[in-house]
C-alpha atoms as a PDB file:
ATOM      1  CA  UNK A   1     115.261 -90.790  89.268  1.00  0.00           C
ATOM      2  CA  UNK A   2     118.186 -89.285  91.449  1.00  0.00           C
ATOM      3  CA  UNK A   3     117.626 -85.186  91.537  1.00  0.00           C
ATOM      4  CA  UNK A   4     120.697 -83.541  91.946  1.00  0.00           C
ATOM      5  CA  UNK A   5     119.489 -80.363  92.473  1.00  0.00           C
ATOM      6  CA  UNK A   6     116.855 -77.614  92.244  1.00  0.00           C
ATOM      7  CA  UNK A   7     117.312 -76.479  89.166  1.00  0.00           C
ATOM      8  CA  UNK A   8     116.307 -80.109  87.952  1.00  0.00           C
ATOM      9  CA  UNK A   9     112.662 -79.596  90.372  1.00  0.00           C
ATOM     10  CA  UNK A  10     112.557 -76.404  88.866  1.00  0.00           C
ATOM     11  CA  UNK A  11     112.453 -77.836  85.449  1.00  0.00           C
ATOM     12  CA  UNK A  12     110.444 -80.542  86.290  1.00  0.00           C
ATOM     13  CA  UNK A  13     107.574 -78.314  87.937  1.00  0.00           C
ATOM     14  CA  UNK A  14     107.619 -76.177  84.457  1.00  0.00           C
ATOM     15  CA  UNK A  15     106.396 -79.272  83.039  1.00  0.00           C
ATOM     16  CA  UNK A  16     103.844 -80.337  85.696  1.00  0.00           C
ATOM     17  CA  UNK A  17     102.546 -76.396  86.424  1.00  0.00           C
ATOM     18  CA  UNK A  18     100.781 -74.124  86.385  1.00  0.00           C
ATOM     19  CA  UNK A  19      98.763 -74.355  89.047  1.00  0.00           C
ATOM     20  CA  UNK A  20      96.944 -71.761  90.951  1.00  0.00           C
ATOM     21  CA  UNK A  21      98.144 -70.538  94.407  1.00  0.00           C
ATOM     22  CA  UNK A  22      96.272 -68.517  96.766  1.00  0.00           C
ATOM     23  CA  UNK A  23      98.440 -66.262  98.980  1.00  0.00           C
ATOM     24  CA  UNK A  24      97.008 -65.197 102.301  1.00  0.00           C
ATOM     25  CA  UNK A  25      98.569 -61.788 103.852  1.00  0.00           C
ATOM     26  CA  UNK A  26      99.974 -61.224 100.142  1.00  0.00           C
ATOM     27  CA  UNK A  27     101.546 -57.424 100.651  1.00  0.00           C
ATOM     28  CA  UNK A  28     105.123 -58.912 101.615  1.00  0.00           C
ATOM     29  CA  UNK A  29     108.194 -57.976  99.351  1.00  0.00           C
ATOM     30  CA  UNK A  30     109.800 -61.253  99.459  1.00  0.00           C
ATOM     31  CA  UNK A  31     106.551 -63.064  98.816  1.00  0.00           C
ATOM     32  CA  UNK A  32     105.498 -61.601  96.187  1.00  0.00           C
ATOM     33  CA  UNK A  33     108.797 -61.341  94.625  1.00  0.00           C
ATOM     34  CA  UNK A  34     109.008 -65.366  94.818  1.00  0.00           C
ATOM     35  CA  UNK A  35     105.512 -65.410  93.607  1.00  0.00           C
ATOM     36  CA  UNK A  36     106.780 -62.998  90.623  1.00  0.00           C
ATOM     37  CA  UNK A  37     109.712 -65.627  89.980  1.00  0.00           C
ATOM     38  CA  UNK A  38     107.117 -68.296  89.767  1.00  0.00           C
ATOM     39  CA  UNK A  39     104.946 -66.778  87.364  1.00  0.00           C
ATOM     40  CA  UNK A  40     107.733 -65.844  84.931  1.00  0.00           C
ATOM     41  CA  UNK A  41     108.571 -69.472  85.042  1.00  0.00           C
ATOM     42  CA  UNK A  42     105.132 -70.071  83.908  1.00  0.00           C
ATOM     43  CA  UNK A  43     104.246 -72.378  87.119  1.00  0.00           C
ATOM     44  CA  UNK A  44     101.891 -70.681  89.519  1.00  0.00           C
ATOM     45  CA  UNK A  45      98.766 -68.533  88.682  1.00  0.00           C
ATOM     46  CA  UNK A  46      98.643 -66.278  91.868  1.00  0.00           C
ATOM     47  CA  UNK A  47      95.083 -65.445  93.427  1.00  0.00           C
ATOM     48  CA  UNK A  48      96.336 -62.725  95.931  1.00  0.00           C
ATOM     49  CA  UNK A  49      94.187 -62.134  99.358  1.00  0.00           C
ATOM     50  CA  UNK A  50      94.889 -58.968 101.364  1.00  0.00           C
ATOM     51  CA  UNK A  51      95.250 -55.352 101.497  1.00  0.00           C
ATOM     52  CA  UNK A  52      94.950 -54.225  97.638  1.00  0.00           C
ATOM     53  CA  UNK A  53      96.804 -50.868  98.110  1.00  0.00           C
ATOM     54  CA  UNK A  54      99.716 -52.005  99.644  1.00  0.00           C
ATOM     55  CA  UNK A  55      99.835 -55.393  97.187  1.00  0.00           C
ATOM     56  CA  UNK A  56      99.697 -52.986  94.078  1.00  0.00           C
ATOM     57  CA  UNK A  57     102.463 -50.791  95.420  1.00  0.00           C
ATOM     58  CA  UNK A  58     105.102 -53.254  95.997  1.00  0.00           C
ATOM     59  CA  UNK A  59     104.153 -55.181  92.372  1.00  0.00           C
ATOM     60  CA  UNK A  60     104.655 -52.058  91.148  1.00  0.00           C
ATOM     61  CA  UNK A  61     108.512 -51.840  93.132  1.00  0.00           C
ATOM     62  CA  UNK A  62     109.745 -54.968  91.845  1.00  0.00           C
ATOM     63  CA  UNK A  63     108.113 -54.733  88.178  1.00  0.00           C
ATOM     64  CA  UNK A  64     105.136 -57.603  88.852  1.00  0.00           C
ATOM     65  CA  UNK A  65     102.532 -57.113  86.307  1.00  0.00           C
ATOM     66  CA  UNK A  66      99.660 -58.372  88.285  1.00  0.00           C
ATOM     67  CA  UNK A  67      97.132 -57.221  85.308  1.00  0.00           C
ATOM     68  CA  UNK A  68      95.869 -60.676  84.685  1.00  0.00           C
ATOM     69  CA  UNK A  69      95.978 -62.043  88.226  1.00  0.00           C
ATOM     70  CA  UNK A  70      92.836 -61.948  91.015  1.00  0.00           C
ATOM     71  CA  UNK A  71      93.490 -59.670  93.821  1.00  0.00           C
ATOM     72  CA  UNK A  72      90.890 -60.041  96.702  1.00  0.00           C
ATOM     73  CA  UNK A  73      90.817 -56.749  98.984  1.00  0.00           C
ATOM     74  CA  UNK A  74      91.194 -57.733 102.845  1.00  0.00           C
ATOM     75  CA  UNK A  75      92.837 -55.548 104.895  1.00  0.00           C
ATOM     76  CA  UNK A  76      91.918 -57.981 108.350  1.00  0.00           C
ATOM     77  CA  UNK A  77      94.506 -60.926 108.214  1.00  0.00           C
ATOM     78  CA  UNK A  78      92.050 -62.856 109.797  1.00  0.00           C
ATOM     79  CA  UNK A  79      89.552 -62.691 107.251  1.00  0.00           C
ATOM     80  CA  UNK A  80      92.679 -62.842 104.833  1.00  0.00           C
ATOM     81  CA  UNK A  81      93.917 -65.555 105.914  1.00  0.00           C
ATOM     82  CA  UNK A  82      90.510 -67.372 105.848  1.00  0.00           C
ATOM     83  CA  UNK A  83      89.686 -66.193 102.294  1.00  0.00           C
ATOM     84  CA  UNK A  84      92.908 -67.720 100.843  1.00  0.00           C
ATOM     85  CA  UNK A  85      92.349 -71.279 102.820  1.00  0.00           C
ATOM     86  CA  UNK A  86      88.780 -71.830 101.454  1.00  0.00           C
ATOM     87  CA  UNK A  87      90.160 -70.819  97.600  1.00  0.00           C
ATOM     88  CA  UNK A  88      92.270 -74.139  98.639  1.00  0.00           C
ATOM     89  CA  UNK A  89      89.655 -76.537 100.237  1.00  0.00           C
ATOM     90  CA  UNK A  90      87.250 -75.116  97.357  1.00  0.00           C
ATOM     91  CA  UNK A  91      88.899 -76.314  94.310  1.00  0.00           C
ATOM     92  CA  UNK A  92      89.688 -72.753  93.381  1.00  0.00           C
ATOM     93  CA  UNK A  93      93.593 -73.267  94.191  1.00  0.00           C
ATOM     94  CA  UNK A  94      95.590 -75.792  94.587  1.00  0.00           C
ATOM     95  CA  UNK A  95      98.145 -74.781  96.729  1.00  0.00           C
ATOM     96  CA  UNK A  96      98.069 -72.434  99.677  1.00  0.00           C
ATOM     97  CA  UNK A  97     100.872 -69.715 101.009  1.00  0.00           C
ATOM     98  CA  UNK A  98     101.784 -67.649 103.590  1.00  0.00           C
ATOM     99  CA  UNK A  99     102.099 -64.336 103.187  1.00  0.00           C
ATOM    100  CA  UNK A 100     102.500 -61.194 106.023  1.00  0.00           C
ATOM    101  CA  UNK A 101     100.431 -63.472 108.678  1.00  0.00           C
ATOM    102  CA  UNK A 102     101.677 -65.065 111.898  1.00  0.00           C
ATOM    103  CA  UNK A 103     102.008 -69.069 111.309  1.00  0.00           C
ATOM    104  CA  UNK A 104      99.267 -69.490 114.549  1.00  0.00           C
ATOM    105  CA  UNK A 105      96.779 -67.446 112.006  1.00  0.00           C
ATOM    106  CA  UNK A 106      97.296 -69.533 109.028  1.00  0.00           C
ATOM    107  CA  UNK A 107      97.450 -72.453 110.565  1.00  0.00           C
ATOM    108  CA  UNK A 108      94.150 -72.089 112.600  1.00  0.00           C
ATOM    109  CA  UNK A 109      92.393 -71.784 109.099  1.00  0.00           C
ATOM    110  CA  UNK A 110      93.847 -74.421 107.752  1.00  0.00           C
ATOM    111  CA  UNK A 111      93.067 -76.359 110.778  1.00  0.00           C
ATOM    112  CA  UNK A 112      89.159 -75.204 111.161  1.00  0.00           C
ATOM    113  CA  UNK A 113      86.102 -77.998 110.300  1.00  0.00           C
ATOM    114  CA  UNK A 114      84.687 -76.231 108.236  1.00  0.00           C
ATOM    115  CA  UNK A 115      86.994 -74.440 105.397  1.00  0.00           C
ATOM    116  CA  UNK A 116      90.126 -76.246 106.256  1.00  0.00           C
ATOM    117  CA  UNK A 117      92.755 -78.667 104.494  1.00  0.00           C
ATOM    118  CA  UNK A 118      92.682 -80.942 106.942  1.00  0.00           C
ATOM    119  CA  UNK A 119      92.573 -85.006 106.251  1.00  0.00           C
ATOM    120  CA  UNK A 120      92.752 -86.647 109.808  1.00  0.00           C
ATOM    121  CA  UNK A 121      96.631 -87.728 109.532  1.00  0.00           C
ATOM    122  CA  UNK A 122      99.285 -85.833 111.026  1.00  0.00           C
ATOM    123  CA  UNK A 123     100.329 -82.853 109.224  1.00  0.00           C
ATOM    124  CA  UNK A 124     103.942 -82.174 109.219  1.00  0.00           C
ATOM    125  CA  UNK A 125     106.927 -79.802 107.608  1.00  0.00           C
ATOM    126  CA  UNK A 126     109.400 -81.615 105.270  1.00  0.00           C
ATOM    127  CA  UNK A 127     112.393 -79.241 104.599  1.00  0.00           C
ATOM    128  CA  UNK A 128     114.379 -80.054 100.914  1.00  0.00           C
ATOM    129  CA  UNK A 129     118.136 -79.771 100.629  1.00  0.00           C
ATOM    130  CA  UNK A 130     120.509 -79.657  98.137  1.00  0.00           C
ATOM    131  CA  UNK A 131     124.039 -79.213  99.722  1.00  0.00           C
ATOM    132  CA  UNK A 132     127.798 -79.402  97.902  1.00  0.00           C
ATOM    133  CA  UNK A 133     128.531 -82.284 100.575  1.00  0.00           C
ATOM    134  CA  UNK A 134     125.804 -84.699  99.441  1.00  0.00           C
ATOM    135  CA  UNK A 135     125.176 -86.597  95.639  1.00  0.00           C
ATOM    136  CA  UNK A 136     121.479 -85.509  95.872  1.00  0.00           C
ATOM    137  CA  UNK A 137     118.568 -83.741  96.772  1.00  0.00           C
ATOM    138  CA  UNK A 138     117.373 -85.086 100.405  1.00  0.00           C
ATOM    139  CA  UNK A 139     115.065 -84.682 103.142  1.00  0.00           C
ATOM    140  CA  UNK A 140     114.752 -83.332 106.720  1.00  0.00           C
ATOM    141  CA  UNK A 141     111.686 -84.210 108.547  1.00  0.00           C
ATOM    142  CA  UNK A 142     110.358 -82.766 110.611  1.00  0.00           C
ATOM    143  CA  UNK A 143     111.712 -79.572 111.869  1.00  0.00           C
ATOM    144  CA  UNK A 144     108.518 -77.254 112.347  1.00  0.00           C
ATOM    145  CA  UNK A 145     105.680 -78.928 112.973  1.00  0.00           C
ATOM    146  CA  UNK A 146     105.430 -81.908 115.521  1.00  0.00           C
ATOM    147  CA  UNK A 147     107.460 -81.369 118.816  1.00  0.00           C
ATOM    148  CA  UNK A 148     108.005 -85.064 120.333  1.00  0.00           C
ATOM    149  CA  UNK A 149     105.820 -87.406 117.818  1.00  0.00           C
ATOM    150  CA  UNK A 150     105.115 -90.807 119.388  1.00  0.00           C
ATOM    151  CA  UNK A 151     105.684 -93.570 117.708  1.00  0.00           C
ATOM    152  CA  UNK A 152     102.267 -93.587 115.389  1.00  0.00           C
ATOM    153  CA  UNK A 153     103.237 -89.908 114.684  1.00  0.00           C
ATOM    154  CA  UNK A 154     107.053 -90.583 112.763  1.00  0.00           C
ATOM    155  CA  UNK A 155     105.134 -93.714 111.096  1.00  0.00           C
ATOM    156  CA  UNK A 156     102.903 -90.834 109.265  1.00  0.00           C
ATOM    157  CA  UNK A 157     105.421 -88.243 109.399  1.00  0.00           C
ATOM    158  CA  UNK A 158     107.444 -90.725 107.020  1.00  0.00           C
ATOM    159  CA  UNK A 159     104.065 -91.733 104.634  1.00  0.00           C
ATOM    160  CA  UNK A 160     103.889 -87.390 104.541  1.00  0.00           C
ATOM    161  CA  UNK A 161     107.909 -87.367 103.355  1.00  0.00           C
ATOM    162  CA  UNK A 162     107.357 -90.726 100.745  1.00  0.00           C
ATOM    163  CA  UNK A 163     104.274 -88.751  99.310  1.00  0.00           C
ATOM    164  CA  UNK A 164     106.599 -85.518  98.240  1.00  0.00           C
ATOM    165  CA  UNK A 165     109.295 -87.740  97.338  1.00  0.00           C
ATOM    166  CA  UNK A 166     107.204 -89.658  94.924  1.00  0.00           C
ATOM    167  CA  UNK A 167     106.238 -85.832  93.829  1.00  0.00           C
ATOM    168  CA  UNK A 168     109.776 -85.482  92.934  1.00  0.00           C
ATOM    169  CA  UNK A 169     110.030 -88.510  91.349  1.00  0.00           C
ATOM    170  CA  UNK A 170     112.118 -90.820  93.561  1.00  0.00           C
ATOM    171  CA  UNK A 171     109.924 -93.959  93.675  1.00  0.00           C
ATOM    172  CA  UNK A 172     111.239 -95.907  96.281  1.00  0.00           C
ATOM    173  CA  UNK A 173     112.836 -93.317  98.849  1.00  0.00           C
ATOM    174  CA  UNK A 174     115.178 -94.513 101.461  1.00  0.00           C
ATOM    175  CA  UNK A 175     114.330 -93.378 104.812  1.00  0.00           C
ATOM    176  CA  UNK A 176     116.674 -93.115 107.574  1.00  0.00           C
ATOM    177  CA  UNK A 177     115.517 -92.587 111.318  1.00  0.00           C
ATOM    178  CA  UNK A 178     118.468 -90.636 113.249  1.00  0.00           C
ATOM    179  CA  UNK A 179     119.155 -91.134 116.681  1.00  0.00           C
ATOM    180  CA  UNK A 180     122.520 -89.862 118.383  1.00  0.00           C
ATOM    181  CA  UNK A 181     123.832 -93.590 117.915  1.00  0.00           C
ATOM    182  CA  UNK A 182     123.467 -96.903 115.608  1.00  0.00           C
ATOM    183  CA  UNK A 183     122.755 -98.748 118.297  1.00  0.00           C
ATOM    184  CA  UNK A 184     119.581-100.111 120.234  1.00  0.00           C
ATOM    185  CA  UNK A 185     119.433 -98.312 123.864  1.00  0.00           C
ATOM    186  CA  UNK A 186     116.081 -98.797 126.422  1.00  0.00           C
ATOM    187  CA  UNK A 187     117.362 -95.879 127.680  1.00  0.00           C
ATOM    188  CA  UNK A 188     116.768 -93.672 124.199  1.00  0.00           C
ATOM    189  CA  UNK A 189     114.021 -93.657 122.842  1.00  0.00           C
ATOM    190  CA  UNK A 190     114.860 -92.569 119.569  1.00  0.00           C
ATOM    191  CA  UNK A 191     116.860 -95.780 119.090  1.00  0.00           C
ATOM    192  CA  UNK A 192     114.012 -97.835 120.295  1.00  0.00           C
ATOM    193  CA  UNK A 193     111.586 -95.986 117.763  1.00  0.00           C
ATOM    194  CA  UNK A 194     113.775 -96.194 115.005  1.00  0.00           C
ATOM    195  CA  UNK A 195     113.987-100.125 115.140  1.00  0.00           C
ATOM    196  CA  UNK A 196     110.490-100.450 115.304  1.00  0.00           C
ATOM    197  CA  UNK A 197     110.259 -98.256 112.441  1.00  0.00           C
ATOM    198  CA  UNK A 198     112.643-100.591 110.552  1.00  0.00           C
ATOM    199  CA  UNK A 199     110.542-103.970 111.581  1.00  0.00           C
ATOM    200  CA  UNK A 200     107.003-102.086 110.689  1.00  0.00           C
ATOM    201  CA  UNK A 201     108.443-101.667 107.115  1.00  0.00           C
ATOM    202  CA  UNK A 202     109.413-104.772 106.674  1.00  0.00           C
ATOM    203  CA  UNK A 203     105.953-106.361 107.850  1.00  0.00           C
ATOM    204  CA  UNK A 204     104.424-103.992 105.275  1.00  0.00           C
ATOM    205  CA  UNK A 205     103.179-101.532 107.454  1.00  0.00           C
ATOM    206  CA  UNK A 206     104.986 -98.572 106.043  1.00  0.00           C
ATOM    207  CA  UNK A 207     104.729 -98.884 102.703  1.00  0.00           C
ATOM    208  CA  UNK A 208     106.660 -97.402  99.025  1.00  0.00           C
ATOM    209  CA  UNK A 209     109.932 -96.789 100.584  1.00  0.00           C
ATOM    210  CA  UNK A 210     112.592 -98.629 102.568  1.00  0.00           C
ATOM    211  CA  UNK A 211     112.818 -97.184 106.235  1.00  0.00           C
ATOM    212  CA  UNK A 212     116.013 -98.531 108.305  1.00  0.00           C
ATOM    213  CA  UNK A 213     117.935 -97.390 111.943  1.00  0.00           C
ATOM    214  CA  UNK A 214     118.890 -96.255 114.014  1.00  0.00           C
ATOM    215  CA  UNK A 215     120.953 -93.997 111.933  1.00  0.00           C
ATOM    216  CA  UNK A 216     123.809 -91.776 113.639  1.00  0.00           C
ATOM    217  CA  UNK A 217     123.195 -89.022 110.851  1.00  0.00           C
ATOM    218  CA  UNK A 218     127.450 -89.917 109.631  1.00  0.00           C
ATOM    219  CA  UNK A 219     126.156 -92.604 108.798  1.00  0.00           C
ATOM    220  CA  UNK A 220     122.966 -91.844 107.178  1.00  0.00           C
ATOM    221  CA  UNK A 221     124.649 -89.655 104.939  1.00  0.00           C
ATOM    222  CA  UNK A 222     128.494 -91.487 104.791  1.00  0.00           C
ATOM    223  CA  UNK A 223     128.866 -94.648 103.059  1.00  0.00           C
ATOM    224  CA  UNK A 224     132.486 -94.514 104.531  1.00  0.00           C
ATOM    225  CA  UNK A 225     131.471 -93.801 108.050  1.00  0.00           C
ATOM    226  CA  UNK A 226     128.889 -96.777 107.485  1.00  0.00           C
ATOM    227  CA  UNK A 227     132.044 -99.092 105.989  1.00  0.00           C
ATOM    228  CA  UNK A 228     133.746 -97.953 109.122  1.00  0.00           C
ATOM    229  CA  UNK A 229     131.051 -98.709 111.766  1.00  0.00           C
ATOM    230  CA  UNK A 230     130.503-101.579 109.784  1.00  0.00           C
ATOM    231  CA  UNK A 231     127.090-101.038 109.093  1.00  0.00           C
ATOM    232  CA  UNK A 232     125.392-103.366 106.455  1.00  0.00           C
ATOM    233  CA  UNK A 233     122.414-101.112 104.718  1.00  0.00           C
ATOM    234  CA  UNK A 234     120.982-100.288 102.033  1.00  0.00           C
ATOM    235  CA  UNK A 235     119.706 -96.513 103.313  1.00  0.00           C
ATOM    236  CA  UNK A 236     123.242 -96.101 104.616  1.00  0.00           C
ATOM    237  CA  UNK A 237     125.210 -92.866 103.156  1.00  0.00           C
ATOM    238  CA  UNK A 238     122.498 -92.631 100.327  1.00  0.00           C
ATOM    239  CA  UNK A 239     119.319 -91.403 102.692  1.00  0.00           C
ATOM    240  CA  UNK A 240     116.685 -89.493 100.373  1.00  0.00           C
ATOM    241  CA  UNK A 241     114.591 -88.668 103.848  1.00  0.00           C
ATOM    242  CA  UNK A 242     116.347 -88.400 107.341  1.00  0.00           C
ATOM    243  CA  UNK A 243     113.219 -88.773 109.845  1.00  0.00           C
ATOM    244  CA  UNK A 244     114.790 -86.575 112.929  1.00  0.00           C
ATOM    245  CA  UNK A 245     113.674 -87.832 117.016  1.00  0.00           C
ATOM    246  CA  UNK A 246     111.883 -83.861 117.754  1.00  0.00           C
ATOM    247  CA  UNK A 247     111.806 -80.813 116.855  1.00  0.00           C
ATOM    248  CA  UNK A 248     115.305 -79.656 118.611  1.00  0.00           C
ATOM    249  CA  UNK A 249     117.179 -81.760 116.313  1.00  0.00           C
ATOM    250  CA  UNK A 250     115.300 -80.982 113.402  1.00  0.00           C
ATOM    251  CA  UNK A 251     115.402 -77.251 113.946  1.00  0.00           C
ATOM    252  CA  UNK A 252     119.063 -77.674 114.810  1.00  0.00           C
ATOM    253  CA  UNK A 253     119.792 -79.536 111.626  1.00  0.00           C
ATOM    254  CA  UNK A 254     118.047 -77.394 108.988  1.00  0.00           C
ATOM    255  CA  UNK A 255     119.746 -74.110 110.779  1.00  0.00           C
ATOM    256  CA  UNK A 256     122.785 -75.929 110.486  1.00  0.00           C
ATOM    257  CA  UNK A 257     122.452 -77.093 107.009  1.00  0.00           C
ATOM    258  CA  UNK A 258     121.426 -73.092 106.170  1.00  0.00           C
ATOM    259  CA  UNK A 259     123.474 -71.293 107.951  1.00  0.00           C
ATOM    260  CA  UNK A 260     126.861 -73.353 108.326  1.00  0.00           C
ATOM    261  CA  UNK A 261     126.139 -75.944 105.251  1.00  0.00           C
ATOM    262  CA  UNK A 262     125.491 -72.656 102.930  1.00  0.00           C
ATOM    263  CA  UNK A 263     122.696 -75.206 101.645  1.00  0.00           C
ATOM    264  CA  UNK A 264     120.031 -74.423  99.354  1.00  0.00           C
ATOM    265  CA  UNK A 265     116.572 -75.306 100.723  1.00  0.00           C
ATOM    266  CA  UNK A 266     112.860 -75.549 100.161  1.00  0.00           C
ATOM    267  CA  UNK A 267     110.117 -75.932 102.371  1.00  0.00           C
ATOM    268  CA  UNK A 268     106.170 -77.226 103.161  1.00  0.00           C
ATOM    269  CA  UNK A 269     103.273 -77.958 105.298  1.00  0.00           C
ATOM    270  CA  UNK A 270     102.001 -81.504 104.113  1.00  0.00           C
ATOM    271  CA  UNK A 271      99.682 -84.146 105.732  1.00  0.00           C
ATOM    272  CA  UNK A 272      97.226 -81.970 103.872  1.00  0.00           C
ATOM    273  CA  UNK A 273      94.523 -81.827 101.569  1.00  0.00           C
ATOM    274  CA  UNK A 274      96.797 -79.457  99.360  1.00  0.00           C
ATOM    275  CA  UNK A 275     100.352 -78.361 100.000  1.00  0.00           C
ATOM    276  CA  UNK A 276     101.399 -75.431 101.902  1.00  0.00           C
ATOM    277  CA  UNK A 277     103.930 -72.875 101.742  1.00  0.00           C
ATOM    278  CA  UNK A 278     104.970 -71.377 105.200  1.00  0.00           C
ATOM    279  CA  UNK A 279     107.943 -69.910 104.360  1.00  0.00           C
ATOM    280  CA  UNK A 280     110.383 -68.453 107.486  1.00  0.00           C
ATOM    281  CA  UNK A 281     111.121 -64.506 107.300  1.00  0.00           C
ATOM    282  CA  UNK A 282     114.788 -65.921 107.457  1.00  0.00           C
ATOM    283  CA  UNK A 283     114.387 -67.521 104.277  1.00  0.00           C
ATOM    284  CA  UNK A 284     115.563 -65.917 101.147  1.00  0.00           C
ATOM    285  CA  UNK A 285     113.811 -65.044  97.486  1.00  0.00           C
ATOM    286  CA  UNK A 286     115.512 -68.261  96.037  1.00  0.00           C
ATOM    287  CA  UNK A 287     113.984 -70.755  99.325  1.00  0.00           C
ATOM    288  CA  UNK A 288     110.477 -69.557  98.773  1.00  0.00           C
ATOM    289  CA  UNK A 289     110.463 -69.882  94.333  1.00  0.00           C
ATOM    290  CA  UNK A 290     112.154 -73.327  95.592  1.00  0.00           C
ATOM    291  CA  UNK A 291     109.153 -74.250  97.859  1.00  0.00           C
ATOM    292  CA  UNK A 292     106.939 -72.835  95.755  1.00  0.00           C
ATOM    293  CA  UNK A 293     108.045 -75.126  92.949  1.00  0.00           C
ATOM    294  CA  UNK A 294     107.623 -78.225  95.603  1.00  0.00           C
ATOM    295  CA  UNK A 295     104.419 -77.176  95.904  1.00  0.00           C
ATOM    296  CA  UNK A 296     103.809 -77.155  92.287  1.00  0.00           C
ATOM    297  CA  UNK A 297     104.886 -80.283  92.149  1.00  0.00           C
ATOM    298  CA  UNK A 298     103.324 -82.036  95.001  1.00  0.00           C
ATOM    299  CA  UNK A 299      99.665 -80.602  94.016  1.00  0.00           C
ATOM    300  CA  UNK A 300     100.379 -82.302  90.525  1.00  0.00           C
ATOM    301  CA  UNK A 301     100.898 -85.670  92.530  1.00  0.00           C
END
């Protein structure tokens, strides 16, 4: 299945939800007001973790009937944060989200041996887009999480991507590895690891998807540039997940995509034992309900 946009995830995490989400630090506006969309679309059951006062008073702003939902009462977002991670690695949730905490907080939870998510690969942020300028819902990978992966690193920063892709039902996901050219240079290394992305796909080493590059992203995204550059593939101007070199480009590319593209977008934490919505301050009502349906979905894989 080709999704063409969010709506269509939307829909199909309606079908695959609810499911419950722990929010850590829940006493944030936006949060809870993305949370609120969620639960009028029937697909989250929200266990909230933090200061009960504050919570109350903002459900109470934007109309959130919290009645039949768990608030826990933790004013330290330490302690919040901590709370809302073991709900995950208990059973008790099955996805986790950020709330009013620094990322460093949250992510040291979900990182600790004893109550946290972790499952020995590399975890990794996959941003979703839906743009005018493209004929389907795609990837960015990643932007957030790994600063310079090695060569081991993009090979599980890919299996992370073909995981959530399968999530959103695109079976065999084409993967292409960007670089700022199409061709093979010693002297990039981004072209180098792209190729031998390419050849450990094709000896079966990356598996459920078809991973090809170096990709100039024109190309990735262009069949005409492709036609042009005469470049023969069959990821070529119909990408479902562009793997980015570092976190520069990535971070340059989603901003872009944002903020000049006027893209809609969706993010989360994966590499996990359960998803994880970390959500930017940046990002609006409509990006967090979006990630929040990823989620959704993704725990239902």
């Amino acid at each position: 299945m080709m999704t063409k946009s969010f709506d269509e995830l939307l829909d199909l995490a309606k079908v695959k939800g609810p499911k419950k989400i722990a929010v850590a630090c829940a006493e944030d506006k936006d949060v809870l007001t993305a949370v609120k969309n969620a639960v009028d679309l029937k697909i989250v059951e929200p266990i909230l973790v933090g200061n009960r006062e504050k919570i109350l008073e903002i459900a109470d702003e934007i109309d959130f009937d919290l009645t039949d939902f768990e608030i826990i009462h933790e004013e330290d977002k330490v302690q919040a944060s901590r709370i809302a991670t073991s709900l995950v690695s208990s059973g008790k949730a099955h996805v986790l989200m950020k709330g009013l905490v620094d990322t460093s907080i949250i992510m040291k939870q979900v990182l600790d041996k004893e109550i946290g998510l972790r499952t020995g690969k590399v975890i990794s942020h996959v941003a979703v887009f839906n743009t005018d300028t493209y004929h389907k819902v795609f990837m960015v990978t990643d932007a957030a999480m790994n600063i310079a992966p090695d060569l081991n690193q993009k090979k599980e920063i890919i299996e992370n991507a073909v995981v959530l892709a399968k999530a959103l039902e695109v079976e065999r996901p084409k993967v292409a590895v960007l670089a700022a050219k199409e061709k093979v240079s010693p002297k990039m290394e981004a072209t180098v690891h792209a190729k031998e992305l390419a050849e450990m796909n094709k000896r079966g080493e990356i598996l459920d998807c078809i991973v090809d590059g170096p990709f100039a992203l024109d190309n990735a995204v262009s069949k005409e540039s492709a036609r042009i550059k005469g470049i023969d593939s069959e990821v070529a101007g119909d990408a479902d997940i562009l793997l980015v070199p570092d976190i520069d480009a990535g971070n340059v590319l989603y901003k872009s995509l944002t903020f000049l593209g006027n893209a809609k977008s969706a993010g989360l934490i994966i590499g996990t034992k359960s998803p994880i919505v970390l959500t930017s301050r940046a990002d609006n009502d409509e990006a967090k309900l979006n990630s929040i349906a990823l989620a959704v979905l993704m725990a239902a894989k």
